[in-house]
N, C-alpha and C. Protein backbone atom coordinates (compact mmCIF):
# COMPACT_ATOMS: atom_id res chain seq x y z
N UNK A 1 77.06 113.50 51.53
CA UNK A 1 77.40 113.93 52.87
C UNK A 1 78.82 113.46 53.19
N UNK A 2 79.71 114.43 53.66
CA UNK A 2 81.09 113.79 53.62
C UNK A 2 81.10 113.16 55.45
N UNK A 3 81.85 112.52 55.15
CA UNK A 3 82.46 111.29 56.40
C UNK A 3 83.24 112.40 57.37
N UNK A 4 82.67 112.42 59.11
CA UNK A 4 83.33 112.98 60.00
C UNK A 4 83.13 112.17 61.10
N UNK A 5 84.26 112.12 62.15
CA UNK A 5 84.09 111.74 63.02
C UNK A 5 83.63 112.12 64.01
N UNK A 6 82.45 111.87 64.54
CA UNK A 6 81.68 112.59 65.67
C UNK A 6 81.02 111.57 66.28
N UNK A 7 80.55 111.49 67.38
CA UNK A 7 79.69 110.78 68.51
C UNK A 7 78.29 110.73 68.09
N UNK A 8 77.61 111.05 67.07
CA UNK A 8 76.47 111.14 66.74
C UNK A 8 75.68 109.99 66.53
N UNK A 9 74.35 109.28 67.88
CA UNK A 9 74.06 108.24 67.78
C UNK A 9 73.26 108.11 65.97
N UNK A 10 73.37 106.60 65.42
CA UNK A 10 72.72 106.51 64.15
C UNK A 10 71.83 105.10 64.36
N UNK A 11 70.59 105.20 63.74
CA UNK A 11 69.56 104.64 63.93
C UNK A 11 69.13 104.10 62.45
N UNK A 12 68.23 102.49 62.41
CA UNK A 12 67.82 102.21 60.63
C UNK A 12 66.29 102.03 61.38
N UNK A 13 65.41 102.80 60.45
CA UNK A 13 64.23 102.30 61.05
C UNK A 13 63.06 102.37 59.61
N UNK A 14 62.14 102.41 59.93
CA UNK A 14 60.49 102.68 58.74
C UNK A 14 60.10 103.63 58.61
N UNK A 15 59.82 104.51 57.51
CA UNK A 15 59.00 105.44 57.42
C UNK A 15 57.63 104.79 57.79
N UNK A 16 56.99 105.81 58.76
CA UNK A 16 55.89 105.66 59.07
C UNK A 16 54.70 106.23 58.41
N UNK A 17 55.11 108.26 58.37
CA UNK A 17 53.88 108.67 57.71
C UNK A 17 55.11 109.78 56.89
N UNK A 18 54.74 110.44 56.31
CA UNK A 18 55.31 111.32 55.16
C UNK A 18 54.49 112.27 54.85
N UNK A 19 53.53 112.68 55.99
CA UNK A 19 52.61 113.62 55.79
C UNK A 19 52.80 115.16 56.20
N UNK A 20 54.06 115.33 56.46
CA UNK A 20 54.44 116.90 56.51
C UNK A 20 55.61 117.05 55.97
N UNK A 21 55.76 118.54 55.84
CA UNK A 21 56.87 118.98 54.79
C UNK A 21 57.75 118.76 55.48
N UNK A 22 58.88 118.35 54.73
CA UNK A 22 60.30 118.12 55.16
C UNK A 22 60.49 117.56 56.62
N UNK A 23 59.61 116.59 56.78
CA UNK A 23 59.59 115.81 58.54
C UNK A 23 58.90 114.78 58.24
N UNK A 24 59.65 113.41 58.45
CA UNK A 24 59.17 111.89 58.62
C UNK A 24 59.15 111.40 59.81
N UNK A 25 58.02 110.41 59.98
CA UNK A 25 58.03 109.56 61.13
C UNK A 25 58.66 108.35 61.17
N UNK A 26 59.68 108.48 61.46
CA UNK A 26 60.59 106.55 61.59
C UNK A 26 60.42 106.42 62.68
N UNK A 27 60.06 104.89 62.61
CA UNK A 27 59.78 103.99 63.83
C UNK A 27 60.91 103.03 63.85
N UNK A 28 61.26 102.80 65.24
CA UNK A 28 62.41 101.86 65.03
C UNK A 28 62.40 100.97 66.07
N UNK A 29 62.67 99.86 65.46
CA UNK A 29 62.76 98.34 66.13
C UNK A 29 63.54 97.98 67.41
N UNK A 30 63.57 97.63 68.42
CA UNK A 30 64.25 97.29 69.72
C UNK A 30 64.29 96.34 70.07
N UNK A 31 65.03 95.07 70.31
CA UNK A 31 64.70 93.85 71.12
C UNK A 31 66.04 94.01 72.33
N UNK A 32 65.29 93.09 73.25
CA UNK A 32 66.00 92.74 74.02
C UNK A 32 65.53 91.68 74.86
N UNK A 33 66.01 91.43 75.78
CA UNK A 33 65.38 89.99 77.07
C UNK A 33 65.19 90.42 78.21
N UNK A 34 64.22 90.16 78.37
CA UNK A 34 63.63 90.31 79.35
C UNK A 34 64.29 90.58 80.88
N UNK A 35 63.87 90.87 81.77
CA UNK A 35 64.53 90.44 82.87
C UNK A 35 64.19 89.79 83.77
N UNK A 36 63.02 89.26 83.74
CA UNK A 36 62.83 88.01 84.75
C UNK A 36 62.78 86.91 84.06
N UNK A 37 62.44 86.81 82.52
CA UNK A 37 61.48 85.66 82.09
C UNK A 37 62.57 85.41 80.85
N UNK A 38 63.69 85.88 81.08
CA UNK A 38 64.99 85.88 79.82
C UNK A 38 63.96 85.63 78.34
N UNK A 39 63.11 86.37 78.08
CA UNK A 39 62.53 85.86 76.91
C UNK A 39 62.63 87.19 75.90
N UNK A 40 63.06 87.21 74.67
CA UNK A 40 63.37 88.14 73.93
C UNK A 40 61.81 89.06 73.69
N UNK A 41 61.96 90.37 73.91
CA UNK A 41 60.56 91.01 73.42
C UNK A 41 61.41 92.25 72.79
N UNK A 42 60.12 92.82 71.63
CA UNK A 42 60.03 93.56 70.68
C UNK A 42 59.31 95.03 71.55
N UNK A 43 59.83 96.18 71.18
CA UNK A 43 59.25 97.35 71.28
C UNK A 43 59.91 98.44 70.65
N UNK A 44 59.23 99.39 70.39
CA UNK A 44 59.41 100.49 68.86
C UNK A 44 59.24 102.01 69.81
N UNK A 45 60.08 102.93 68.87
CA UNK A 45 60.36 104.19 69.06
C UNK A 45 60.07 104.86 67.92
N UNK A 46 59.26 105.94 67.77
CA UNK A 46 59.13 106.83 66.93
C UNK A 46 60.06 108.09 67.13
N UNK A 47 60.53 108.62 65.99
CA UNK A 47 61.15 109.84 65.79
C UNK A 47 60.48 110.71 64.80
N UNK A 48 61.00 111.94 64.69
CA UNK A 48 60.66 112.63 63.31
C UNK A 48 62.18 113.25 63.33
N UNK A 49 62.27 112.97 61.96
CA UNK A 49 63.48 113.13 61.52
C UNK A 49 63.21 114.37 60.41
N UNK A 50 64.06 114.73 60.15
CA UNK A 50 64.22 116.37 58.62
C UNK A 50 64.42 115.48 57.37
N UNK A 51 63.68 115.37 56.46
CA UNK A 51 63.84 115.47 55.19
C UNK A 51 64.18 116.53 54.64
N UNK A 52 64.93 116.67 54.00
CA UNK A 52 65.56 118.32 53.21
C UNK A 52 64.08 118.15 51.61
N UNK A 53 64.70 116.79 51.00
CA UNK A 53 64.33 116.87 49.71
C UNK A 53 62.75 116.09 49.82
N UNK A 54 62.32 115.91 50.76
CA UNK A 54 61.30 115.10 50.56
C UNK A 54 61.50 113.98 49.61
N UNK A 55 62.27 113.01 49.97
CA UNK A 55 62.56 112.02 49.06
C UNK A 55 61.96 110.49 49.86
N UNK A 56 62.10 110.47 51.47
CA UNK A 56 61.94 109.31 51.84
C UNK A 56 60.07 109.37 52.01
N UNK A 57 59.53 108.14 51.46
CA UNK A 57 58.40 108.06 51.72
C UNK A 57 58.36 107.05 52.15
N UNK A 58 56.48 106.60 52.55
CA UNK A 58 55.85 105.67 53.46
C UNK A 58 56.25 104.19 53.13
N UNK A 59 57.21 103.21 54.15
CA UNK A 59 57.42 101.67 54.36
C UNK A 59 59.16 102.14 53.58
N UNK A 60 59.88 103.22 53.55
CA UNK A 60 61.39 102.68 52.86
C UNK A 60 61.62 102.69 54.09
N UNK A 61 63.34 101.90 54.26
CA UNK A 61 63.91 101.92 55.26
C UNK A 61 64.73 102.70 55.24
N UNK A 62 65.22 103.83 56.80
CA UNK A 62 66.09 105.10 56.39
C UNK A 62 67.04 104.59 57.51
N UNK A 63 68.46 105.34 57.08
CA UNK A 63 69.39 105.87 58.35
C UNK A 63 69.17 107.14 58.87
N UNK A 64 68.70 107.46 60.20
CA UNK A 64 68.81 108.10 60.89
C UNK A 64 69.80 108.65 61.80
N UNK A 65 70.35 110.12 61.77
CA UNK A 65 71.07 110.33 62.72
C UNK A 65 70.62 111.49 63.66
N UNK A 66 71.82 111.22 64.99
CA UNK A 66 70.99 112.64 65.75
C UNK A 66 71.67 114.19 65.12
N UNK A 67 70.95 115.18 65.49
CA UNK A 67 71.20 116.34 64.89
C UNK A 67 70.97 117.43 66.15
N UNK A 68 71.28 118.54 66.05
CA UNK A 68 70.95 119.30 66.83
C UNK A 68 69.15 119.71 67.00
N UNK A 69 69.00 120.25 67.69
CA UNK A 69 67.14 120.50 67.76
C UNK A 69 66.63 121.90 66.32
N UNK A 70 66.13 120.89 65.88
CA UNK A 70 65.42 121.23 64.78
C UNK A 70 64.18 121.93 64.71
N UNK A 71 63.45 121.48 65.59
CA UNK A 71 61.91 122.32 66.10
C UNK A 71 61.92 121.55 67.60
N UNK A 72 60.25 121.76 68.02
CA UNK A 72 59.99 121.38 69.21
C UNK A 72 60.10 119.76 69.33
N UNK A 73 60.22 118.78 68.42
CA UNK A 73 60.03 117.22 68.29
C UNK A 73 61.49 116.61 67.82
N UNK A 74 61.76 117.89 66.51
CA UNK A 74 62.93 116.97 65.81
C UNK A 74 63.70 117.37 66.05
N UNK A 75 64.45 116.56 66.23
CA UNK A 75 65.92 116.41 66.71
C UNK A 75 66.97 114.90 66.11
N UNK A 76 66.45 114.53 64.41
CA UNK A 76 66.74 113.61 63.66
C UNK A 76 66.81 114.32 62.07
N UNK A 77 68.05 113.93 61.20
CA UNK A 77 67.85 114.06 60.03
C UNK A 77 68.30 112.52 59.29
N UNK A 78 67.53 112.55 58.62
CA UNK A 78 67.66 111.31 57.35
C UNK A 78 68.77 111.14 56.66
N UNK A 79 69.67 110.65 56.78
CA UNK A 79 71.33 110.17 56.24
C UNK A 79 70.85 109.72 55.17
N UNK A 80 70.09 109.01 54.94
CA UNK A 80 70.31 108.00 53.42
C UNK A 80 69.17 106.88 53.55
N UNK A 81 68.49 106.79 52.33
CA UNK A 81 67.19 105.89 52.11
C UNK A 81 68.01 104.19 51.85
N UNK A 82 67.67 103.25 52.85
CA UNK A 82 68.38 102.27 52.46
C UNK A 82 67.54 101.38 51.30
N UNK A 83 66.65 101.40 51.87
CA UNK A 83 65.68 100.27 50.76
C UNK A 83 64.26 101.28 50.71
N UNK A 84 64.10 101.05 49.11
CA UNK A 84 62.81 101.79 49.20
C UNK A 84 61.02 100.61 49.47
N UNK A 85 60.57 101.13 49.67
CA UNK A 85 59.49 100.05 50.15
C UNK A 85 57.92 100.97 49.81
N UNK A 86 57.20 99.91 50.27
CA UNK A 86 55.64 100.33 50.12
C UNK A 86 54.84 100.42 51.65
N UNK A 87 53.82 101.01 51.37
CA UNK A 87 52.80 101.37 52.37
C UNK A 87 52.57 99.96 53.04
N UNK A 88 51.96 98.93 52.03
CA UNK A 88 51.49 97.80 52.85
C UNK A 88 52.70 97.40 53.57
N UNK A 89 54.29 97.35 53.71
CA UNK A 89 54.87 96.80 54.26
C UNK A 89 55.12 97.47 55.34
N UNK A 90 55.12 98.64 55.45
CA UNK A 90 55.00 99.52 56.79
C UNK A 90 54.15 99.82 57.99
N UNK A 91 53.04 99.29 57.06
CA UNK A 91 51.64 98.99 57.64
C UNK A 91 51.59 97.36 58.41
N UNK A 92 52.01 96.58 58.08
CA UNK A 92 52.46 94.84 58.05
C UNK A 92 53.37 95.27 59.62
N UNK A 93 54.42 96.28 59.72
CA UNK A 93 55.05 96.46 60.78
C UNK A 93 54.19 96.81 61.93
């Protein structure tokens, strides 16, 4: 994929499920602090992103970017598999 400069937010998150053609579920990690109790908490976002090649499967970690609307949900394609991983570790998430 060649290098352009564009505004396009990019996201690293988990394959979740890999159970339809050319569309993954990445879930992705959020922290922040709170606002009354300044105490750091965790909460997750799912996407479905476009696989072209069906290459990313269940627990790798992907880059996600935004894309134009793809169907009624996606509106994400898969930049690049960073680490490949397993089910139990996705599952562990």
């Amino acid at each position: 994929m060649e290098k352009r400069d564009n505004n396009r937010k990019v996201l690293i998150g988990t394959v979740m499920s890999d159970k339809m053609m050319k569309t993954r579920v990445v879930q992705v990690l959020f922290t922040g602090a709170h606002a009354k109790y300044d105490k750091q908490i965790k909460h997750h976002a799912n996407y479905k992103a476009h696989d072209e090649k069906n290459e990313a499967k269940t627990g790798d970690v992907v880059t996600i970017m935004e894309t134009r609307r793809l169907s009624k949900d996606k509106r994400w394609t898969i930049v690049e598999i960073v680490k490949k991983g397993s089910m139990k570790e996705a599952v562990a998430i």
